[in-house]
Protein backbone atom coordinates (compact mmCIF):
# COMPACT_ATOMS: atom_id res chain seq x y z
CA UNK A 1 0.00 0.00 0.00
CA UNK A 2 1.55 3.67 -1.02
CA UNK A 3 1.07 6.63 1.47
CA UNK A 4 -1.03 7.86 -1.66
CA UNK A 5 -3.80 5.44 -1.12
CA UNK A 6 -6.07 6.13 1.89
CA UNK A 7 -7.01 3.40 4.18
CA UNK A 8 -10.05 1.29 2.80
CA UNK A 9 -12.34 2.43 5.36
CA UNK A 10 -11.90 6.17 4.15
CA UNK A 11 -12.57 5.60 0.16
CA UNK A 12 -16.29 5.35 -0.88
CA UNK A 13 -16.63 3.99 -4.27
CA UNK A 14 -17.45 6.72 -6.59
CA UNK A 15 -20.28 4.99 -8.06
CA UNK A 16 -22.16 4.92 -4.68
CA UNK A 17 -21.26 8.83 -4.87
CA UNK A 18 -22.93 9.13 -8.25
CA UNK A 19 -25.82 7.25 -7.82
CA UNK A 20 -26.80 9.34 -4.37
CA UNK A 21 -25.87 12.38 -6.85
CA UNK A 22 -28.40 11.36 -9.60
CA UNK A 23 -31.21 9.73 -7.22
CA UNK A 24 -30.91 13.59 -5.04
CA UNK A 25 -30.84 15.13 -8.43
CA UNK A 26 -34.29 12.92 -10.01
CA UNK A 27 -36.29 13.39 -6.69
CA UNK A 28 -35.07 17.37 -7.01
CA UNK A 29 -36.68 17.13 -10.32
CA UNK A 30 -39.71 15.62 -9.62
CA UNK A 31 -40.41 17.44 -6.85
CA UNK A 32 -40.04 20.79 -9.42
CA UNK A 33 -41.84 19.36 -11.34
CA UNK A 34 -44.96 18.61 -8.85
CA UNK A 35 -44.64 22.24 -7.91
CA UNK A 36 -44.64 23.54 -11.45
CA UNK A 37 -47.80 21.54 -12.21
CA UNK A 38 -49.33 23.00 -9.50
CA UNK A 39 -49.00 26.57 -9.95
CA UNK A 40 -49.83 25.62 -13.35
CA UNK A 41 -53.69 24.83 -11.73
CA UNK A 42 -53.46 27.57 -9.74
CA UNK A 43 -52.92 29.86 -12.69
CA UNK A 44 -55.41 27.86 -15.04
CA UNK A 45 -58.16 28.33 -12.38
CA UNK A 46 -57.11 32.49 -11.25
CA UNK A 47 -57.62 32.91 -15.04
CA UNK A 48 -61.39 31.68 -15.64
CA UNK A 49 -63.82 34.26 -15.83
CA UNK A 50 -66.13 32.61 -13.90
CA UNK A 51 -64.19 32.29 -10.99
CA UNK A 52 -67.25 33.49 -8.67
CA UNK A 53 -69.89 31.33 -9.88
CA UNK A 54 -66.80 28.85 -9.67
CA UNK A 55 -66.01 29.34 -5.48
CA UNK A 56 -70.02 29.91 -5.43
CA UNK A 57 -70.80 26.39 -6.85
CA UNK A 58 -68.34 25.14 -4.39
CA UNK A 59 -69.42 26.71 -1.24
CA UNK A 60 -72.88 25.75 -2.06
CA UNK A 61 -71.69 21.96 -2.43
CA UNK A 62 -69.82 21.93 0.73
CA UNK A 63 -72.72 23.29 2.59
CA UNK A 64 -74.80 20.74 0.89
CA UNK A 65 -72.85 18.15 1.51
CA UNK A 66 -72.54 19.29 5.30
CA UNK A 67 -75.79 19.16 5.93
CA UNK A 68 -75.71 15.69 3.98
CA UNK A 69 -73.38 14.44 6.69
CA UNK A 70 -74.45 15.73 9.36
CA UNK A 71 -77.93 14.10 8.91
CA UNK A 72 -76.02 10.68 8.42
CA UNK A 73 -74.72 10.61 11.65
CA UNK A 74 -77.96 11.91 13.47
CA UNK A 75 -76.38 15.15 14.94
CA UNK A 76 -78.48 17.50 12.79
CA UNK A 77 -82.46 16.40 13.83
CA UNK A 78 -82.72 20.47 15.21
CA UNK A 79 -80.98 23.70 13.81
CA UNK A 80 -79.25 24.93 16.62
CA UNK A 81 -81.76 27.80 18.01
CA UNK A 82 -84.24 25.02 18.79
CA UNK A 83 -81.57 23.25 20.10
CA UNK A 84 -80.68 26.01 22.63
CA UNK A 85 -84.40 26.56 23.00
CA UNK A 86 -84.70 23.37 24.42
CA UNK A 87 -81.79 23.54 26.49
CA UNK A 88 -83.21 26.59 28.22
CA UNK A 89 -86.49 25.02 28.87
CA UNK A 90 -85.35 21.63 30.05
CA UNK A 91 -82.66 23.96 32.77
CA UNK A 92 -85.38 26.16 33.76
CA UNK A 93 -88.00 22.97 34.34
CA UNK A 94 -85.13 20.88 36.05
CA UNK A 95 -84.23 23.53 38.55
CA UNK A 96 -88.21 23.88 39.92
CA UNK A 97 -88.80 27.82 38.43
CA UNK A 98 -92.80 28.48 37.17
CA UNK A 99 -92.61 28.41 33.29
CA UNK A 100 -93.33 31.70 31.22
């Protein structure tokens, strides 16, 4: 062994050194890539000239579907002033007071 030649635990192969190169270099890429796509929507969408009738449509389907789920799971049988209506009546009834 010359005193050029590092000991074998100190050299990495340079392949290993170039593939972790390209692979850091592909998922760089494709992360770019994601992103550029992306802003590509975004600038497709801030371009329409509907836009308002477009975030309209889509408020109006998340409240529908809202309401939708709500129902499913049973939480939604009374809007929530009857619900607090009720509330009030079944405190004042429980604690002995005369009702109105």
């Amino acid at each position: 062994m010359s005193q050029d030649t590092p000991p074998a635990e100190d050299r990495t192969p340079p392949v290993t050194l170039e593939l972790l190169a390209l692979l850091a270099a592909g998922v760089a890429d494709l992360a770019l890539d994601q992103l550029r796509q992306s802003a590509d929507r975004a600038q497709e969408v801030l371009r329409r000239s509907d836009l308002r009738e477009l975030l309209t449509d889509g408020v109006v389907e998340l409240r529908k579907r809202g309401e939708l789920a709500t129902r499913r799971s049973g939480a939604a049988t009374e809007n929530h002033l009857e619900t607090m209506a009720r509330r009030a009546a079944e405190r004042v009834a429980s604690e002995g007071h005369p009702r109105a």
